[in-house]
Structure formats: C-alpha cells, structure tokens
C-alpha atoms as a PDB file:
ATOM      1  CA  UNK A   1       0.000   0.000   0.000  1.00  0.00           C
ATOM      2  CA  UNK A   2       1.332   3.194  -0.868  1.00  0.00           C
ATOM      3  CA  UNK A   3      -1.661   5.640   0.280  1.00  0.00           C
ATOM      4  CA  UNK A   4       0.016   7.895   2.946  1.00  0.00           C
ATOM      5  CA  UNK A   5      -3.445   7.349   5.056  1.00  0.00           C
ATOM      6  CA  UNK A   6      -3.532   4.024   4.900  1.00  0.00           C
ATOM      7  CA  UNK A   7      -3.360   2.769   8.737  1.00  0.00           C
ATOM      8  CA  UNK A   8       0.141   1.557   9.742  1.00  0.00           C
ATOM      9  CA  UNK A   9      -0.093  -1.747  11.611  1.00  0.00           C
ATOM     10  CA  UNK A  10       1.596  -3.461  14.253  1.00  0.00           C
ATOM     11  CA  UNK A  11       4.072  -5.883  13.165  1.00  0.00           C
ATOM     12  CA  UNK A  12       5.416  -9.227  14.643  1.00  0.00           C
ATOM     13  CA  UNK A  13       9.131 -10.416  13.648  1.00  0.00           C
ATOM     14  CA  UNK A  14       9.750 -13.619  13.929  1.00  0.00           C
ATOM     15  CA  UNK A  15      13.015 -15.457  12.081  1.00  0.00           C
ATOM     16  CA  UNK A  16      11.130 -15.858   8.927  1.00  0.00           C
ATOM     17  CA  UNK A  17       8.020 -14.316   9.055  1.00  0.00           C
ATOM     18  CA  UNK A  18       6.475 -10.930   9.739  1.00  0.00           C
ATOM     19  CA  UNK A  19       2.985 -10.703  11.382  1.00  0.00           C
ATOM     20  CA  UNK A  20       1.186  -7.842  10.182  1.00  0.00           C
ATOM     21  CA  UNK A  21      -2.301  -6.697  12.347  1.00  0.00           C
ATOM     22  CA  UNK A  22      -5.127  -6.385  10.199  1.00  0.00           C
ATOM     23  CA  UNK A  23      -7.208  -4.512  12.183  1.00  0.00           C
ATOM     24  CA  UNK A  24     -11.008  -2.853  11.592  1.00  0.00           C
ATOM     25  CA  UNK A  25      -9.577   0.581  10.948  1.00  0.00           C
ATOM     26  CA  UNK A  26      -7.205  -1.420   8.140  1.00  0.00           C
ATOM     27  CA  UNK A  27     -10.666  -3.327   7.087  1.00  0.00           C
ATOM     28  CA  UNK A  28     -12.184   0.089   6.852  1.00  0.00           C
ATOM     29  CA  UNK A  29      -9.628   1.913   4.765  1.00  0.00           C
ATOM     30  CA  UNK A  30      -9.069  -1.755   2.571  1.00  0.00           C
ATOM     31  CA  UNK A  31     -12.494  -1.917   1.221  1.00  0.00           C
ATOM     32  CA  UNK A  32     -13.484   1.888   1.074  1.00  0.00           C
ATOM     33  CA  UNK A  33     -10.526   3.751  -0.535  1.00  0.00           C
ATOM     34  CA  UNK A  34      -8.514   0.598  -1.608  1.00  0.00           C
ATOM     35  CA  UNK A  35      -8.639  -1.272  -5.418  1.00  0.00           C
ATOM     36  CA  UNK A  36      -9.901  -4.813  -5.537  1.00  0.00           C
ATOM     37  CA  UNK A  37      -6.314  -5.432  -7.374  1.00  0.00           C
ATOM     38  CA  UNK A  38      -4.515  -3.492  -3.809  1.00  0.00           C
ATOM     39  CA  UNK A  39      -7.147  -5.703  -1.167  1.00  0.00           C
ATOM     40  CA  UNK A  40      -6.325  -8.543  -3.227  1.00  0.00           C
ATOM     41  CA  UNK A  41      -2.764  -8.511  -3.292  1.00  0.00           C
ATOM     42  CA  UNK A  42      -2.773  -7.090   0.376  1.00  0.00           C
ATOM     43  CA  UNK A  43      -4.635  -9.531   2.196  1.00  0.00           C
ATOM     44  CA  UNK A  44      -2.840 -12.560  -0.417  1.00  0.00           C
ATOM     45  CA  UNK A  45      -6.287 -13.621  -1.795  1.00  0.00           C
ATOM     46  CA  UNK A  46      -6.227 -15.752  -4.954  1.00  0.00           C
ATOM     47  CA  UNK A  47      -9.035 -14.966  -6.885  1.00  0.00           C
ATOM     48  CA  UNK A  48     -12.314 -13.082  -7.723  1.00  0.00           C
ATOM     49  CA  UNK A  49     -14.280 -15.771  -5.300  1.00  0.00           C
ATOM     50  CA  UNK A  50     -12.236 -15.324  -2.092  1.00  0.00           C
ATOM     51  CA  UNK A  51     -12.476 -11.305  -2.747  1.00  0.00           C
ATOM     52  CA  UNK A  52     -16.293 -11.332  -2.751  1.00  0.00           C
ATOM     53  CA  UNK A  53     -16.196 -13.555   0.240  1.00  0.00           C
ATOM     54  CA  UNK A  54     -14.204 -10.683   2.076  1.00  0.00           C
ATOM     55  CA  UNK A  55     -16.484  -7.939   0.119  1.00  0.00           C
ATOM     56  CA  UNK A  56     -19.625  -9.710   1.367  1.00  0.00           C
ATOM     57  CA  UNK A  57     -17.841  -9.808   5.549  1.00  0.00           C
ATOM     58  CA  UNK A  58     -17.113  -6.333   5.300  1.00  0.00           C
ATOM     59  CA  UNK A  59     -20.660  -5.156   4.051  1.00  0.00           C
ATOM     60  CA  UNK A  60     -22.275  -7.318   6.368  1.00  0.00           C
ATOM     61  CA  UNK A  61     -20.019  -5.591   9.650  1.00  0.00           C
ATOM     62  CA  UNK A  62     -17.042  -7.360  10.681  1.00  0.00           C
ATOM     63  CA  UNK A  63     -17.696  -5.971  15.141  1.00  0.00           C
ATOM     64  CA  UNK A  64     -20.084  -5.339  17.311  1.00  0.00           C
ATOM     65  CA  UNK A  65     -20.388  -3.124  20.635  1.00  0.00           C
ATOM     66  CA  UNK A  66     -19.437  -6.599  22.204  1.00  0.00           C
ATOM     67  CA  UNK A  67     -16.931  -8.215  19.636  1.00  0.00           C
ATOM     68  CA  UNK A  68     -13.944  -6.896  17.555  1.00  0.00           C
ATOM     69  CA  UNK A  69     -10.729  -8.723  15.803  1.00  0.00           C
ATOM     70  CA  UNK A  70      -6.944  -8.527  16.197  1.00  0.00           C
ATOM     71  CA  UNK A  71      -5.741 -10.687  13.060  1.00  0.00           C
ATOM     72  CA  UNK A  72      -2.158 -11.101  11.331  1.00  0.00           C
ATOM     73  CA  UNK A  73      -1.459 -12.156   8.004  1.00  0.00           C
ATOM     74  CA  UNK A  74       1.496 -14.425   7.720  1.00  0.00           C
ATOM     75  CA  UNK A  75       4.351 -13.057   5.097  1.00  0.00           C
ATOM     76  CA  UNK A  76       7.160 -14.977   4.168  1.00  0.00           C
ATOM     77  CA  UNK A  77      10.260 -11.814   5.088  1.00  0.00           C
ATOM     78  CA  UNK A  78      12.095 -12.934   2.169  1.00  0.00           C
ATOM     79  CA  UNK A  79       9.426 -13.220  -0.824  1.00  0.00           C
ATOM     80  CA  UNK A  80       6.817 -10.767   1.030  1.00  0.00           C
ATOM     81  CA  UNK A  81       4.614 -13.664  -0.206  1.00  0.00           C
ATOM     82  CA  UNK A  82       1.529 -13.486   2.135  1.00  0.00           C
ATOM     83  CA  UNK A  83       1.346 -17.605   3.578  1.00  0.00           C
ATOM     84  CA  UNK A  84      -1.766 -17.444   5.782  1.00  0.00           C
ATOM     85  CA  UNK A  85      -3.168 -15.622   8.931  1.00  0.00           C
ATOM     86  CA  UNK A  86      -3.260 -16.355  12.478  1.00  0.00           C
ATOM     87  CA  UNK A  87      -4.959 -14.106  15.155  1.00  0.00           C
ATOM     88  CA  UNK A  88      -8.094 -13.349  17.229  1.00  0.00           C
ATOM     89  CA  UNK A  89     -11.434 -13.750  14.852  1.00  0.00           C
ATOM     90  CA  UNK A  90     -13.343 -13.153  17.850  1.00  0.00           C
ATOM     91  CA  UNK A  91     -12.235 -10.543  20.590  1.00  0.00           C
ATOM     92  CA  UNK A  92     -14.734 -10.124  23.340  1.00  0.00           C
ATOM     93  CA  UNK A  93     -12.846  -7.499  25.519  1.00  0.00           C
ATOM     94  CA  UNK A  94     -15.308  -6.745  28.101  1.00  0.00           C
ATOM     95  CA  UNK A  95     -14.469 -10.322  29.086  1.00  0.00           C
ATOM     96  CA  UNK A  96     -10.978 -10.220  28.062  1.00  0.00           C
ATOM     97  CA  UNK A  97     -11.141 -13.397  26.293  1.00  0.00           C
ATOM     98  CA  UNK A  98     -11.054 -13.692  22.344  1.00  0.00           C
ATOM     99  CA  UNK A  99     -10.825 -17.025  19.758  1.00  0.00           C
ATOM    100  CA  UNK A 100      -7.649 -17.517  18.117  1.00  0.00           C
ATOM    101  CA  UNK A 101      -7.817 -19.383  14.788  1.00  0.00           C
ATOM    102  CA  UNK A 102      -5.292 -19.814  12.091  1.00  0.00           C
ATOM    103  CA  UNK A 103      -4.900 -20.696   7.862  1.00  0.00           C
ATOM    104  CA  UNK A 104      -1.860 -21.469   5.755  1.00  0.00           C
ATOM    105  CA  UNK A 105      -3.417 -20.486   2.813  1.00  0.00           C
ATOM    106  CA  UNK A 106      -1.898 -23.367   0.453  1.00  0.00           C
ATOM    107  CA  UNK A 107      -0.345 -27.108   1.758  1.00  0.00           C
ATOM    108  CA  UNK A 108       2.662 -26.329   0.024  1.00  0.00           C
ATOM    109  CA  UNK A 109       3.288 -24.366   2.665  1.00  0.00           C
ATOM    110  CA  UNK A 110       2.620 -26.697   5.523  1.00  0.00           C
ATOM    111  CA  UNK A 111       4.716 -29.068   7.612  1.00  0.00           C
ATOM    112  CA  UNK A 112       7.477 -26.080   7.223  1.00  0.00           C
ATOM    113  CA  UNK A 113       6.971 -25.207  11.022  1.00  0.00           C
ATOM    114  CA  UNK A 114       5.585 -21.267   9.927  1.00  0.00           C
ATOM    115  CA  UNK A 115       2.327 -22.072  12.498  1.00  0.00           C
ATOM    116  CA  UNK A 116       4.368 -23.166  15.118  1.00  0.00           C
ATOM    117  CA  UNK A 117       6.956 -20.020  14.445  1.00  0.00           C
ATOM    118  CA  UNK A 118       3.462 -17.176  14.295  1.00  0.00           C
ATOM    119  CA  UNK A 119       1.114 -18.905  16.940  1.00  0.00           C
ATOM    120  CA  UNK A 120       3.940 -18.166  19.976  1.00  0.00           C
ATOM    121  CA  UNK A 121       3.718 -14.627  19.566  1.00  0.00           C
ATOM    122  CA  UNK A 122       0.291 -14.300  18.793  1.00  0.00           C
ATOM    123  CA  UNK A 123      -0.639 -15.700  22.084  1.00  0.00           C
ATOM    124  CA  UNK A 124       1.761 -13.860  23.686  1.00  0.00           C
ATOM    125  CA  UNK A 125       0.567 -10.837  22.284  1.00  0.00           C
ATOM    126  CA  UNK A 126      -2.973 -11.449  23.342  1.00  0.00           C
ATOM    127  CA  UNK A 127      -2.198 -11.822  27.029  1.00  0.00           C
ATOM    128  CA  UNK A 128       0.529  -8.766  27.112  1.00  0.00           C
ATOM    129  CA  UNK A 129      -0.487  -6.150  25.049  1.00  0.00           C
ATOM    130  CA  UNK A 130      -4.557  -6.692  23.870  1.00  0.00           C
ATOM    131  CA  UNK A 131      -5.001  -7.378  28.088  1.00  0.00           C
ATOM    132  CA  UNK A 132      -6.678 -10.825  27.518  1.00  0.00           C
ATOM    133  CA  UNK A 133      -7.281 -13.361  30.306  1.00  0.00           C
ATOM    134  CA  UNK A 134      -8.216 -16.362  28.616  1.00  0.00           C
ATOM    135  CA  UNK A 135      -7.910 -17.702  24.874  1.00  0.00           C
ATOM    136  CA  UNK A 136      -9.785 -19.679  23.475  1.00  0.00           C
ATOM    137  CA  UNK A 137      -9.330 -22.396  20.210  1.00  0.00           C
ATOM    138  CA  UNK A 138     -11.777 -24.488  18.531  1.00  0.00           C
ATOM    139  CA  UNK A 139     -10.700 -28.032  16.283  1.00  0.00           C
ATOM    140  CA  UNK A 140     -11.965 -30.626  14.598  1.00  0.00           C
ATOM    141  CA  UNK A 141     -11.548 -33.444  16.570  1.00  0.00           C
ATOM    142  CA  UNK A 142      -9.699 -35.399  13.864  1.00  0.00           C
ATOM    143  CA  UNK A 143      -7.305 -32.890  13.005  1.00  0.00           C
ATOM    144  CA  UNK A 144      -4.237 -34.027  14.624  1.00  0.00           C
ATOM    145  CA  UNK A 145      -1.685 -31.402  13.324  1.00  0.00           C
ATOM    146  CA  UNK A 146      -4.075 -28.598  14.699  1.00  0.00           C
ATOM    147  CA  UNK A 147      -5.029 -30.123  18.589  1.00  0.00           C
ATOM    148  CA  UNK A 148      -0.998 -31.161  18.618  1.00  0.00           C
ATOM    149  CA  UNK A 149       0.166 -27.382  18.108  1.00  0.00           C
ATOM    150  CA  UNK A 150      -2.455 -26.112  20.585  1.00  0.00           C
ATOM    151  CA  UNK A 151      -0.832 -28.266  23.115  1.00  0.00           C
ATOM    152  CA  UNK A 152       2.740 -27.366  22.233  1.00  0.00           C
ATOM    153  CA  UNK A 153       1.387 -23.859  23.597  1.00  0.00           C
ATOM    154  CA  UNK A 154      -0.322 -24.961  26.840  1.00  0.00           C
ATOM    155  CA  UNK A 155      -3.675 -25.159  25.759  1.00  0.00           C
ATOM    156  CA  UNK A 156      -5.950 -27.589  27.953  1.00  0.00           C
ATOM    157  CA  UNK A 157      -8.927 -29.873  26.482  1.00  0.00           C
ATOM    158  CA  UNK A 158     -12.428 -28.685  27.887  1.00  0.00           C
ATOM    159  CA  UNK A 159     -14.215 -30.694  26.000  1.00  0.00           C
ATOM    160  CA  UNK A 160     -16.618 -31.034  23.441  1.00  0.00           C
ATOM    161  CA  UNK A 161     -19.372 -28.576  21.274  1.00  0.00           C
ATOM    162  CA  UNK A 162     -21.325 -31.238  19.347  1.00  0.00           C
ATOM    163  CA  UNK A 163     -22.624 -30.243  15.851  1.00  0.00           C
ATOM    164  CA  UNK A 164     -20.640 -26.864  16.027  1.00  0.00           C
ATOM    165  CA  UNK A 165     -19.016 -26.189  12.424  1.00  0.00           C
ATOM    166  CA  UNK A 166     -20.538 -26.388   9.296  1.00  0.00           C
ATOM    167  CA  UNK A 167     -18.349 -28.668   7.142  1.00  0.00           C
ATOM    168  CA  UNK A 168     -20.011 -29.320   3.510  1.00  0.00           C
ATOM    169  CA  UNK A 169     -23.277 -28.952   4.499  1.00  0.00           C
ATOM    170  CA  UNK A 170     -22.535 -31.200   7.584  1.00  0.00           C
ATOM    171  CA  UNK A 171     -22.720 -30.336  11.465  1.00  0.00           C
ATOM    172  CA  UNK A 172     -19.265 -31.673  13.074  1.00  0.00           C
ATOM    173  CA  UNK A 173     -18.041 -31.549  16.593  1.00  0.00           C
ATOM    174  CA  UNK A 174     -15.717 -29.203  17.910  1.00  0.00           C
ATOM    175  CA  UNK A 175     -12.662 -29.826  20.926  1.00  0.00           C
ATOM    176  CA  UNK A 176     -12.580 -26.750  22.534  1.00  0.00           C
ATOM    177  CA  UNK A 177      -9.295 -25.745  24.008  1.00  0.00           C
ATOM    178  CA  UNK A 178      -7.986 -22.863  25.973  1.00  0.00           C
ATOM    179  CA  UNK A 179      -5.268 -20.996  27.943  1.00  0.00           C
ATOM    180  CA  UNK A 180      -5.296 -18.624  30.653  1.00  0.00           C
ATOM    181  CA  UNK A 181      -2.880 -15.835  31.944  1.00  0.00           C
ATOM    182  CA  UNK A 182      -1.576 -18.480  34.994  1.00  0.00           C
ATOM    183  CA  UNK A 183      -0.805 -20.643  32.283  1.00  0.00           C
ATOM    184  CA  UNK A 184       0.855 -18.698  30.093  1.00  0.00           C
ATOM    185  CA  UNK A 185       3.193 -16.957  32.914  1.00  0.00           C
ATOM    186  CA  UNK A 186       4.260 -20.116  34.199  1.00  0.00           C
ATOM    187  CA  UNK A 187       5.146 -21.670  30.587  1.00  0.00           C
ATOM    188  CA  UNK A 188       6.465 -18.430  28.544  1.00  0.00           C
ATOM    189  CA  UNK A 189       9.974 -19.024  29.917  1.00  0.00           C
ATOM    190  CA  UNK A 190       9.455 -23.060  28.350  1.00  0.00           C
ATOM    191  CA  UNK A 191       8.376 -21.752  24.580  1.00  0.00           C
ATOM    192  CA  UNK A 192      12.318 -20.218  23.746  1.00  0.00           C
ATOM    193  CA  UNK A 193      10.259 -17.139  21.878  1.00  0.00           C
ATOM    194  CA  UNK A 194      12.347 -15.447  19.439  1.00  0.00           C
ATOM    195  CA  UNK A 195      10.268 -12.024  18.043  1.00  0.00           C
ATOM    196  CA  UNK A 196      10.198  -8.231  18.252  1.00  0.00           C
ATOM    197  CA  UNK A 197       7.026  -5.864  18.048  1.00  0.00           C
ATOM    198  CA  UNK A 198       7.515  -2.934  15.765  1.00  0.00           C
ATOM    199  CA  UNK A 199       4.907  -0.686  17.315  1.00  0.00           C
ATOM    200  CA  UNK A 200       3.288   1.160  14.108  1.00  0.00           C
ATOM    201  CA  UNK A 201       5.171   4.739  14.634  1.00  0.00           C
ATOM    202  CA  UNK A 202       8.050   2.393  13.563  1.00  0.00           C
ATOM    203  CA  UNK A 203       6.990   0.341  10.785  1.00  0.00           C
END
C-alpha cells in the first residue's frame, strides 16, 4: 500500500516471518478507498471468489459493541509472499477473552513449522499487550496437526461442542481448548520465543 493514510499496523518479527495486524480501521480503509487489485494482493487472496467472500464480511459488519478482531497475516520476510493468517477472529474485551484461529493459505506451505513459528507470539501478544485473560481455540476433533500445536502452547482440552461447524453442508463436533494468563506466565519461559514488536510509529 502506498496511500500515505492508509493505517500503519503493528508488526510481529519472527526469524522468517512478519505478522502484520489487520485490524477494523485497516478493514475500513481496505475496502473503502482501496482497489480490488490493492485488497487482493494485500490480504494474499487468490481470486475473484475469495475477494467477494471478504467484500460480502465487510458489508455485512465485521464488530459489534461486544466483539472486535486482532488478526495477522502471515508473510514470508524474504518473498513478502503473504502464507496465511493467524490471530483473534473473535475478541470479546469486556471479558478479556477472544478465539484464536489460524490458515496457511496453500499445503505447500505446511509441515514447514511457519504455524508453530506465528502462533507463539500471537498468544503472547494477546495476554501482554490486547489485556486478555483467557484464549480460546476451537478443532476438529480429527485434526491431529491442529489439537498437537495447541498443546505445544499450553492449551488444555475442555471438551466437546457437538454439531458446532458447518463442514459441507454437515454439522461436526468441535474440541474446545484454551489458555489462561496463569498458564501462560508459568510456561512463557518453556516456549524459547524469538520475536520483536515494531509498534506502528516504527513500521
């Protein structure tokens, strides 16, 4: 983006990856000012179909007086190539809780470790800077690589929410995980995180 009002957002280094924030005031300047070719390339969508999906989100309000969003898209530092998002779909901060959720947006780019690498500091982000107290995750029960990285990060089984998510045309069962702020604080020091936060007045 090159329009001098376009919101700067925060940014998450890790070793290969930057995390950028896509926030509502970026949503709001994206798909009011922006061209479908700049939201497009910006938030790495590949074609006319996943653009009307995020046209159709945006028209239809993205928060609420109870919910917001803090998400990241994923960008390879090297190729600026934009490999997925992880971040907080659903923020409820008069409860200081909020969803994470995550997407590599093509399998050639799993089993590389880039979850593993953004997920760290997106938790830790939540709990020291957005002020949360719990986080919250939501899986398909049979997808191992998914409930495995949630508990590489500390999250604890709570159990189940039958018929949650809408899988082609089919009600499945979620595993609901979570982590709060005791947990984190006594594990942080076990993760090894490597990453800085470039606070937008320095991006």
């Amino acid at each position: 983006m090159t329009n001098s009002d376009f919101p700067h957002p925060v940014v998450l280094e890790t070793e290969r990856l930057y995390l950028s924030a896509l926030t509502p005031a970026i949503y709001q300047h994206l798909f009011t000012v922006s061209s479908d070719e700049e939201i497009t390339a910006y938030l790495g969508l590949k074609n006319a179909a996943e653009l009307a999906e995020e046209k159709d989100k945006f028209s239809k309000g993205l928060t609420t007086y109870f919910h917001s969003f803090r998400n990241f898209k994923i960008m390879d530092k090297l190729t600026a190539t934009v490999l997925g998002r992880c971040g907080y779909h659903t923020w409820i901060m008069s409860h200081r809780r909020a969803e994470v959720g995550y997407v590599l947006f093509d399998d050639s780019y799993k089993q590389k470790g880039y979850m593993t690498e953004a997920l760290g500091p997106v938790i830790a982000y939540g709990f020291e800077e957005m002020g949360l107290r719990r986080i919250e995750a939501m899986a398909a029960d049979y997808n191992t690589p998914s409930i495995k990285l949630l508990k590489r990060f500390g999250m604890q089984l709570e159990g189940v929410i039958r018929e949650h998510y809408v899988v082609n045309g089919i009600n499945e069962d979620s595993v609901l995980y979570s982590i709060i702020r005791p947990d984190y604080d006594r594990l942080k020091p076990l993760w090894n995180l490597q990453y800085k936060i470039h606070q937008p007045e320095k991006v």
